[in-house]
C-alpha atoms as a PDB file:
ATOM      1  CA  UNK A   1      27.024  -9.351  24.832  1.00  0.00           C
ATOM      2  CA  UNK A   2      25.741 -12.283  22.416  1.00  0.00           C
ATOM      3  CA  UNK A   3      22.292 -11.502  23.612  1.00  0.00           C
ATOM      4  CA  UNK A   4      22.278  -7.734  22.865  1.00  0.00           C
ATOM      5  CA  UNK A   5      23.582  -9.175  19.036  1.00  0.00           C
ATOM      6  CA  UNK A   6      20.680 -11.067  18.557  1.00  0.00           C
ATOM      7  CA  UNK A   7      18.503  -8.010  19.826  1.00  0.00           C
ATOM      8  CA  UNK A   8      19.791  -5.512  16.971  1.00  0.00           C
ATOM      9  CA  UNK A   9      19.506  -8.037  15.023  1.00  0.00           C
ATOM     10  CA  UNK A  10      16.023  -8.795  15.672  1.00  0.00           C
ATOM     11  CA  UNK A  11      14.716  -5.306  16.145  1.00  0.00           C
ATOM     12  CA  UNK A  12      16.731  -4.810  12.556  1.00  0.00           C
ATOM     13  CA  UNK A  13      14.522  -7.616  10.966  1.00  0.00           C
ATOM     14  CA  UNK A  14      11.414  -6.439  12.153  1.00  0.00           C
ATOM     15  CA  UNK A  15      11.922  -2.449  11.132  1.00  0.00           C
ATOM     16  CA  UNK A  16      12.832  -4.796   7.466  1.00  0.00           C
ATOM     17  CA  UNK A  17       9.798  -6.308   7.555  1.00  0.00           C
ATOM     18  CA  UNK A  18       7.220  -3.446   8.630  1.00  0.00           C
ATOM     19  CA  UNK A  19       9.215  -0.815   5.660  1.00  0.00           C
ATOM     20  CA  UNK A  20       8.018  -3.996   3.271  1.00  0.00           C
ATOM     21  CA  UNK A  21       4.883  -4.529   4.404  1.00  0.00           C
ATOM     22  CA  UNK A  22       4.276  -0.674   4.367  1.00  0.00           C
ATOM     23  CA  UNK A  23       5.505  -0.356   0.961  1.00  0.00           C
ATOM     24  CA  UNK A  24       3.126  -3.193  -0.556  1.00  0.00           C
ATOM     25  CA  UNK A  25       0.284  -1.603   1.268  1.00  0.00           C
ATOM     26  CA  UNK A  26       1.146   2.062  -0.867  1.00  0.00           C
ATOM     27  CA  UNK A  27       1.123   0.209  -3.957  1.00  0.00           C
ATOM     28  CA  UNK A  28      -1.833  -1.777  -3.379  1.00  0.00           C
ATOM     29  CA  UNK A  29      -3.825   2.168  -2.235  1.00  0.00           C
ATOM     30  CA  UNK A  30      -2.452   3.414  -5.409  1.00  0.00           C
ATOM     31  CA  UNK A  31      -3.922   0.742  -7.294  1.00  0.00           C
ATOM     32  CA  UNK A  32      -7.142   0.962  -5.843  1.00  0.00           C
ATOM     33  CA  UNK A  33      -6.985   4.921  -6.370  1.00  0.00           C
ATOM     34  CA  UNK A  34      -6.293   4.396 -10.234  1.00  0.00           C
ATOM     35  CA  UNK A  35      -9.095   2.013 -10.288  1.00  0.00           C
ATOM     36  CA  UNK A  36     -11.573   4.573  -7.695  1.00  0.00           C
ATOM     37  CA  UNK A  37     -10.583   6.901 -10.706  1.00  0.00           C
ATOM     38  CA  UNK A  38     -11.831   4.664 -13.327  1.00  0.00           C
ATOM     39  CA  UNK A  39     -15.073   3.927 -12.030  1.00  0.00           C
ATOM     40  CA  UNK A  40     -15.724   7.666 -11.241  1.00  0.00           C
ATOM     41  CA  UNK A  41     -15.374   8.631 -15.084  1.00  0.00           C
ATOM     42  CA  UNK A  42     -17.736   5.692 -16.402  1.00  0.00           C
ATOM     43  CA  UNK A  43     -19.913   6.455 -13.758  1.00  0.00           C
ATOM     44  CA  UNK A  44     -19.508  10.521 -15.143  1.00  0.00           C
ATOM     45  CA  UNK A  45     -20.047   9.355 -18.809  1.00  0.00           C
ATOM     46  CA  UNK A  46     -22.574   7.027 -18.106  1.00  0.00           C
ATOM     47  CA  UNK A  47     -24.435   9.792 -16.148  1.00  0.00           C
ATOM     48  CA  UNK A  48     -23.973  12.261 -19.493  1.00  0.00           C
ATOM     49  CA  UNK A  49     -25.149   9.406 -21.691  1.00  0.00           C
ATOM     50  CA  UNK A  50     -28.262   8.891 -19.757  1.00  0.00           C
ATOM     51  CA  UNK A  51     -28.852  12.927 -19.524  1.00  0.00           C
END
């Protein structure tokens, strides 16, 4: 019955880990969508400049 403990456990730690890992990997997209965003408007005024 010790064993089966230590499985939870285990299976509990990893489920942890992957929710973390999942979450850092949504903020990092939503960075890189604010700064997608950015580039597309100086690329829009620098394209309105140059018109």
């Amino acid at each position: 019955m010790q064993g089966l403990t230590y499985l939870v456990a285990a299976y509990a730690i990893v489920w942890v880990g992957l929710l973390a890992y999942l979450g850092v990997v949504m903020l990092r997209i939503r960075g890189v969508r604010t700064e997608l965003a950015a580039v597309k408007e100086l690329v829009r005024e620098q394209q309105e400049k140059s018109s």
